[in-house]
N, C-alpha and C. Protein backbone atom coordinates (compact mmCIF):
# COMPACT_ATOMS: atom_id res chain seq x y z
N UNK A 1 8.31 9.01 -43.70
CA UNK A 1 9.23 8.08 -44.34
C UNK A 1 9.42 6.90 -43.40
N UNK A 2 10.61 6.49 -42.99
CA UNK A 2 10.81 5.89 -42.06
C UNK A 2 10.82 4.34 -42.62
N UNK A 3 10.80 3.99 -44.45
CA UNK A 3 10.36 2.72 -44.64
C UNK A 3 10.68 2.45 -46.00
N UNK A 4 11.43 1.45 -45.99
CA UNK A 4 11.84 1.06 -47.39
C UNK A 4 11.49 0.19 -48.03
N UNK A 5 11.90 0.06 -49.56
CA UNK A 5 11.85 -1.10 -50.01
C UNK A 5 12.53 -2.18 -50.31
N UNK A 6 12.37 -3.99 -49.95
CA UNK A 6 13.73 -4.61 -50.50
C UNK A 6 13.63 -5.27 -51.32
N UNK A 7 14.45 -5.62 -51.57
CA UNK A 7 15.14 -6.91 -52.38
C UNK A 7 15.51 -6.26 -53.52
N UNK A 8 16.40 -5.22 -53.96
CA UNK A 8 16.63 -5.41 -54.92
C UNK A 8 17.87 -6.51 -55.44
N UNK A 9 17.82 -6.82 -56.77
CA UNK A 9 18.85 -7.80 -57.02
C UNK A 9 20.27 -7.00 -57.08
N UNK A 10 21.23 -7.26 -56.82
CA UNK A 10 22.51 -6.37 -56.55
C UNK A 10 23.63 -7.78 -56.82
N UNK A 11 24.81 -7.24 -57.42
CA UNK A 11 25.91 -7.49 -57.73
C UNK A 11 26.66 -7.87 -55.97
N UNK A 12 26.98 -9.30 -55.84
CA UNK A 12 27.18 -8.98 -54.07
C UNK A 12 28.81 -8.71 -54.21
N UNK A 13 29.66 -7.97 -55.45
CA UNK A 13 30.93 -8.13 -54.94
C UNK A 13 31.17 -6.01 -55.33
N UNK A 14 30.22 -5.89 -56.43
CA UNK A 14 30.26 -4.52 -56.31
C UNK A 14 28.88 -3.51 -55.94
N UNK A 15 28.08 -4.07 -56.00
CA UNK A 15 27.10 -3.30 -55.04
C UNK A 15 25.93 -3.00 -56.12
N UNK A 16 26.54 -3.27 -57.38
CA UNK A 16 25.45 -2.60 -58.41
C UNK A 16 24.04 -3.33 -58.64
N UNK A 17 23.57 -2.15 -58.88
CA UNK A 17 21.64 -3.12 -58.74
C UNK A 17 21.49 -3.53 -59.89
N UNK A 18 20.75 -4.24 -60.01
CA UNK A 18 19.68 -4.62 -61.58
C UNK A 18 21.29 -5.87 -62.56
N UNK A 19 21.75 -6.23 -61.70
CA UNK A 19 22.67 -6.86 -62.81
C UNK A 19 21.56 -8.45 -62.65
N UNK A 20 22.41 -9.42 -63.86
CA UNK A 20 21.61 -9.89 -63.95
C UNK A 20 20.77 -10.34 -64.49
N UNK A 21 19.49 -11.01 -64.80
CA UNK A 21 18.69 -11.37 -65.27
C UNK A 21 17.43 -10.60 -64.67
N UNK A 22 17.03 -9.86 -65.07
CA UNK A 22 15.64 -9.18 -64.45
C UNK A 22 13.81 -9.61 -64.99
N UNK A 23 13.32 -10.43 -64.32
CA UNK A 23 12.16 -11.31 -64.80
C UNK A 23 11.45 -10.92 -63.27
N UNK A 24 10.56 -11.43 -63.55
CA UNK A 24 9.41 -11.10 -62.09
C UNK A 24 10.23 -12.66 -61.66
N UNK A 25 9.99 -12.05 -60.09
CA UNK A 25 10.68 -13.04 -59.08
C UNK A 25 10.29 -14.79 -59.26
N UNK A 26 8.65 -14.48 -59.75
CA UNK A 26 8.23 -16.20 -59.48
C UNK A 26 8.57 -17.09 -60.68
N UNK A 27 9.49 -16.71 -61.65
CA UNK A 27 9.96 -17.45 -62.64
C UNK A 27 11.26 -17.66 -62.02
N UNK A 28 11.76 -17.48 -61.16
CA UNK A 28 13.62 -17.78 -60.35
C UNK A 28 12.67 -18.77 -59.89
N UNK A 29 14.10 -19.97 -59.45
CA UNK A 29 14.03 -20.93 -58.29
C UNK A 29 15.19 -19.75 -57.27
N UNK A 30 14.52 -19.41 -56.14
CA UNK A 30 15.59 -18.78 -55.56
C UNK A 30 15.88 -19.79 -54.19
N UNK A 31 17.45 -20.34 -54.86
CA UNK A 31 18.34 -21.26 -53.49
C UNK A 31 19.33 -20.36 -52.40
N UNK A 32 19.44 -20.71 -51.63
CA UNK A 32 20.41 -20.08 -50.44
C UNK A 32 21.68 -20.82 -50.80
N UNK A 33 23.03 -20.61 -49.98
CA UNK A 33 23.77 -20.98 -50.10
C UNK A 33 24.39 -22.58 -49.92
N UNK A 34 23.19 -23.13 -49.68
CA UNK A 34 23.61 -24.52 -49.45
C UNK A 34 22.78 -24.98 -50.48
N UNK A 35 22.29 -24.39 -51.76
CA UNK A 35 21.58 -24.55 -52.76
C UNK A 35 19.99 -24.84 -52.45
N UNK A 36 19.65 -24.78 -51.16
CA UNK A 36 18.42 -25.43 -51.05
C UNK A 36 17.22 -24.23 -51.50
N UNK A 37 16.33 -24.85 -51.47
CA UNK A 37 14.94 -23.51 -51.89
C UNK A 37 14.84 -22.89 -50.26
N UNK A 38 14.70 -21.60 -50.37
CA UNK A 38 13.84 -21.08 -48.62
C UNK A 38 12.93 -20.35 -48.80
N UNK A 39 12.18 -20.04 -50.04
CA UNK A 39 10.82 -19.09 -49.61
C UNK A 39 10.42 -19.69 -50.84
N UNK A 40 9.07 -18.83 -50.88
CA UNK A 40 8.06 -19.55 -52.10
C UNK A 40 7.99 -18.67 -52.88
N UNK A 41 8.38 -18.60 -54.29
CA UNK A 41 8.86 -17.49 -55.00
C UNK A 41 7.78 -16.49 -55.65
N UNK A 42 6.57 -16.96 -55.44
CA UNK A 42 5.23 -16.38 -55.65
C UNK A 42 5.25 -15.84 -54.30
N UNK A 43 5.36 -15.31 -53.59
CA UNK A 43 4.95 -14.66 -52.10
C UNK A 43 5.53 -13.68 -52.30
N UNK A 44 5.14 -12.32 -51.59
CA UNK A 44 5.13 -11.14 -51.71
C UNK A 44 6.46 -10.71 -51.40
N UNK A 45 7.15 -9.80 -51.13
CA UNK A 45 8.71 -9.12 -51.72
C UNK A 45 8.70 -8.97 -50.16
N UNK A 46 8.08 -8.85 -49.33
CA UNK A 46 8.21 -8.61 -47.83
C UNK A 46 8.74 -9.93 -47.14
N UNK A 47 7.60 -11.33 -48.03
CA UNK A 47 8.06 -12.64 -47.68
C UNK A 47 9.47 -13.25 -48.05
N UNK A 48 9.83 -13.08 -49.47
CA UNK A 48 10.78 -12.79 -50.10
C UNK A 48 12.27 -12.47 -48.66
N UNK A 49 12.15 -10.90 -48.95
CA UNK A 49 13.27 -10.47 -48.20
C UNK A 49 13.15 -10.54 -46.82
N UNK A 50 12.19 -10.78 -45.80
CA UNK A 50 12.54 -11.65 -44.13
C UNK A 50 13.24 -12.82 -44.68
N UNK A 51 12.84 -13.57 -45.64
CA UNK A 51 13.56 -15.57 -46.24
C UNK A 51 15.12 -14.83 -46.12
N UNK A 52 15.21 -14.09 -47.24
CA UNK A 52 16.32 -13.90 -47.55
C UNK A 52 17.73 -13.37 -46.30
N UNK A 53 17.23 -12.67 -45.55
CA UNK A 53 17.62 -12.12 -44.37
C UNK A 53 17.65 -13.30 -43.54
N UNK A 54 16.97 -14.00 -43.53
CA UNK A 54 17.30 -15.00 -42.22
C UNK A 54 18.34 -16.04 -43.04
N UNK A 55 18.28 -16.32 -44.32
CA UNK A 55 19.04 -17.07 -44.97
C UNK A 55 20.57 -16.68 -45.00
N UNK A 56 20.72 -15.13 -44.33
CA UNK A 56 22.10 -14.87 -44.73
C UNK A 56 22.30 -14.55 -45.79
N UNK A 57 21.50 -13.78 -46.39
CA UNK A 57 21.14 -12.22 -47.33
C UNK A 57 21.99 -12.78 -48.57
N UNK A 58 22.55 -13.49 -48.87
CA UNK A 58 23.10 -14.11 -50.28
C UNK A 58 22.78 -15.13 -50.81
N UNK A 59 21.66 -14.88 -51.87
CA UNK A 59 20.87 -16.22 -52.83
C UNK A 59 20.85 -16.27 -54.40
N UNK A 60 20.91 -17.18 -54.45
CA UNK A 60 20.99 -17.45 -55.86
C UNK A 60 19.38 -17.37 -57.00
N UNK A 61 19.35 -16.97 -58.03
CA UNK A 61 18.22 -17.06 -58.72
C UNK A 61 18.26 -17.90 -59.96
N UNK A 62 17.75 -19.26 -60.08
CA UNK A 62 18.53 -20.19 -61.09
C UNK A 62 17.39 -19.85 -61.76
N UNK A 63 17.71 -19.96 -63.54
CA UNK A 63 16.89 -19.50 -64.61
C UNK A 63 17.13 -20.45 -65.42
N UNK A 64 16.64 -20.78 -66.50
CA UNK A 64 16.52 -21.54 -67.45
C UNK A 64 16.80 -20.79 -68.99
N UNK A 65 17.04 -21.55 -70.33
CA UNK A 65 16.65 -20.40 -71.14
C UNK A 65 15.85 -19.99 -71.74
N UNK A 66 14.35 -20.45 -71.49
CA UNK A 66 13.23 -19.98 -71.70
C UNK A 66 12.50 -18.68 -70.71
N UNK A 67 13.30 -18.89 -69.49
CA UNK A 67 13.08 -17.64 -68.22
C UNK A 67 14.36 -16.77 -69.01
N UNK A 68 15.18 -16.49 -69.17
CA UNK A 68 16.23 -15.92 -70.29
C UNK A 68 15.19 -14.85 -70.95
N UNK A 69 14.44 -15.98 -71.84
CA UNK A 69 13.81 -15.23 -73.10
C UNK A 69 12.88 -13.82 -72.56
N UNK A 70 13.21 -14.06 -71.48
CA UNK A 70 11.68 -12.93 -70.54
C UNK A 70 12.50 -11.79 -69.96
N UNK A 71 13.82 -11.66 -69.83
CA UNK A 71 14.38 -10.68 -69.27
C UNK A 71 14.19 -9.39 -69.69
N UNK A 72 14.31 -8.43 -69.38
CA UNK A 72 14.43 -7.03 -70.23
C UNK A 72 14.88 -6.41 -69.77
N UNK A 73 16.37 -6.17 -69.43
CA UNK A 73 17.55 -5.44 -68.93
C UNK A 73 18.93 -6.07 -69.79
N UNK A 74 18.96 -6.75 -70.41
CA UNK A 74 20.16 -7.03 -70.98
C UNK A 74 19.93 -8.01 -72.23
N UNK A 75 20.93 -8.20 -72.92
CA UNK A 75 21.31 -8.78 -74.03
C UNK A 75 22.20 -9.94 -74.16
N UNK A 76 22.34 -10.70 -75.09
CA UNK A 76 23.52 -12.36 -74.84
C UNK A 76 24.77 -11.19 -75.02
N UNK A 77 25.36 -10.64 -75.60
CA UNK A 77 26.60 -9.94 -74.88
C UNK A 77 26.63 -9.32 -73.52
N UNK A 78 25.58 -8.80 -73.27
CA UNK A 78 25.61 -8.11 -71.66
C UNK A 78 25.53 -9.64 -70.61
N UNK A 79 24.85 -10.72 -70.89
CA UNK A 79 25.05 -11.50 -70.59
C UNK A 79 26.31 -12.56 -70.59
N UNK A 80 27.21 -12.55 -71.65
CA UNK A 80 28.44 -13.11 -71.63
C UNK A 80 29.88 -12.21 -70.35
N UNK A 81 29.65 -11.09 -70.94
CA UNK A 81 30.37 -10.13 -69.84
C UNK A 81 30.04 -10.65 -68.41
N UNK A 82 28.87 -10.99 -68.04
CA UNK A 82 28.18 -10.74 -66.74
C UNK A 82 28.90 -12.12 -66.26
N UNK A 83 28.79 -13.38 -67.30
CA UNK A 83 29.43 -14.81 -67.31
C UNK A 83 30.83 -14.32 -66.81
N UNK A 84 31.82 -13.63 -67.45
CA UNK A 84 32.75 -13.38 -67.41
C UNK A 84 33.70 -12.85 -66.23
N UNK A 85 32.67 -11.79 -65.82
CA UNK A 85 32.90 -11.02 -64.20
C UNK A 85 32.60 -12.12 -62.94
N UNK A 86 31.77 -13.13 -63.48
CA UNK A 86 31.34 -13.87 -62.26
C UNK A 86 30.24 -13.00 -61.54
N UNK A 87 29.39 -12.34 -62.31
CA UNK A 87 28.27 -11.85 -61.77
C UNK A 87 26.83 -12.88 -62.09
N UNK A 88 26.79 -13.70 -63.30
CA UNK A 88 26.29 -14.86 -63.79
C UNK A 88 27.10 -16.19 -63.64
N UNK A 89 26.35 -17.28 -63.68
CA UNK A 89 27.14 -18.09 -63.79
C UNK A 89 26.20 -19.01 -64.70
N UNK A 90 26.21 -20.30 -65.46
CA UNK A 90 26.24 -20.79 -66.06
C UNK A 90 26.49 -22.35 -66.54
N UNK A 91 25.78 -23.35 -66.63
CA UNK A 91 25.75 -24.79 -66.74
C UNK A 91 24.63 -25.33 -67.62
N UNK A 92 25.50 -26.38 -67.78
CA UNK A 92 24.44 -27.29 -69.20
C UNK A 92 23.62 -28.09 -67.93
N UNK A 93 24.20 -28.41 -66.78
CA UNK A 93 22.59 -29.01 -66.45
C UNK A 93 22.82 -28.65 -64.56
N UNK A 94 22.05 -28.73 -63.90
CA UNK A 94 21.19 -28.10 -62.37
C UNK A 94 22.57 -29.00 -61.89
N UNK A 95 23.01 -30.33 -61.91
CA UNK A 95 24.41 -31.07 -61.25
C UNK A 95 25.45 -30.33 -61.31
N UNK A 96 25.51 -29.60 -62.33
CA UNK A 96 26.59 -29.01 -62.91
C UNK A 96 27.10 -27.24 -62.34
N UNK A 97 25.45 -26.59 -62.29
CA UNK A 97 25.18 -25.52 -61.65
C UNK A 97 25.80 -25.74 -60.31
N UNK A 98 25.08 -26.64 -59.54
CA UNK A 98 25.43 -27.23 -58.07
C UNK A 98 26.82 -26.78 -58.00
N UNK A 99 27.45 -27.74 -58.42
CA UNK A 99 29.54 -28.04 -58.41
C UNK A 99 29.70 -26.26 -58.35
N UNK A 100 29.52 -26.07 -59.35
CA UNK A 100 29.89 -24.43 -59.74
C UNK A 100 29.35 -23.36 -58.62
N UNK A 101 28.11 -23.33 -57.92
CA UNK A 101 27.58 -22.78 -56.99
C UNK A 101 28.19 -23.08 -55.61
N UNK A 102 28.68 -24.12 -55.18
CA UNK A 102 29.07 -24.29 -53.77
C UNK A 102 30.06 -24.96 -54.18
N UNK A 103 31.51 -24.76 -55.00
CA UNK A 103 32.41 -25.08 -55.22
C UNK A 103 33.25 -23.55 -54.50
């Protein structure tokens, strides 16, 4: 043993996995907390999670609603709830996301 696997996507206020939007990674823009991009979202889950770890292990995965249409873990109600908890968040345009993300 001795070796795991990372990145799963997790809820960062209760711990739960798979919340979310679940799509293969290279359809996210994944930003760090100062919104900027830090890894290349096509690169392997090893490249992925060192980015993420040096970034200070809390990133964002911005989607669109055509990346939406690709999920397969949830539904627009499982998705409104998720809006609701502040486990999603939500904007009519990327300026707007911004304010809401590092507000």
């Amino acid at each position: 043993m001795g070796m795991i696997q990372m990145l799963p996507i997790c809820d960062p206020q209760t711990g739960a996995l798979f919340t979310g939007l679940q799509v293969p990674p290279a359809n996210f823009l994944m930003v760090n907390q100062q919104g900027k991009r830090f890894v290349n979202e096509c690169g392997t889950r090893d490249e992925s999670s060192k980015a993420a770890i040096a970034n200070g292990s809390l990133f964002y995965l911005i989607a669109d609603d055509k990346i939406k249409k690709t999920a397969y873990n949830t539904n627009q109600e499982k998705m409104e709830e998720q809006i609701a908890s502040g486990a999603l968040f939500r904007a009519d345009t990327i300026e707007d996301l911004a304010r809401t993300l590092l507000s």
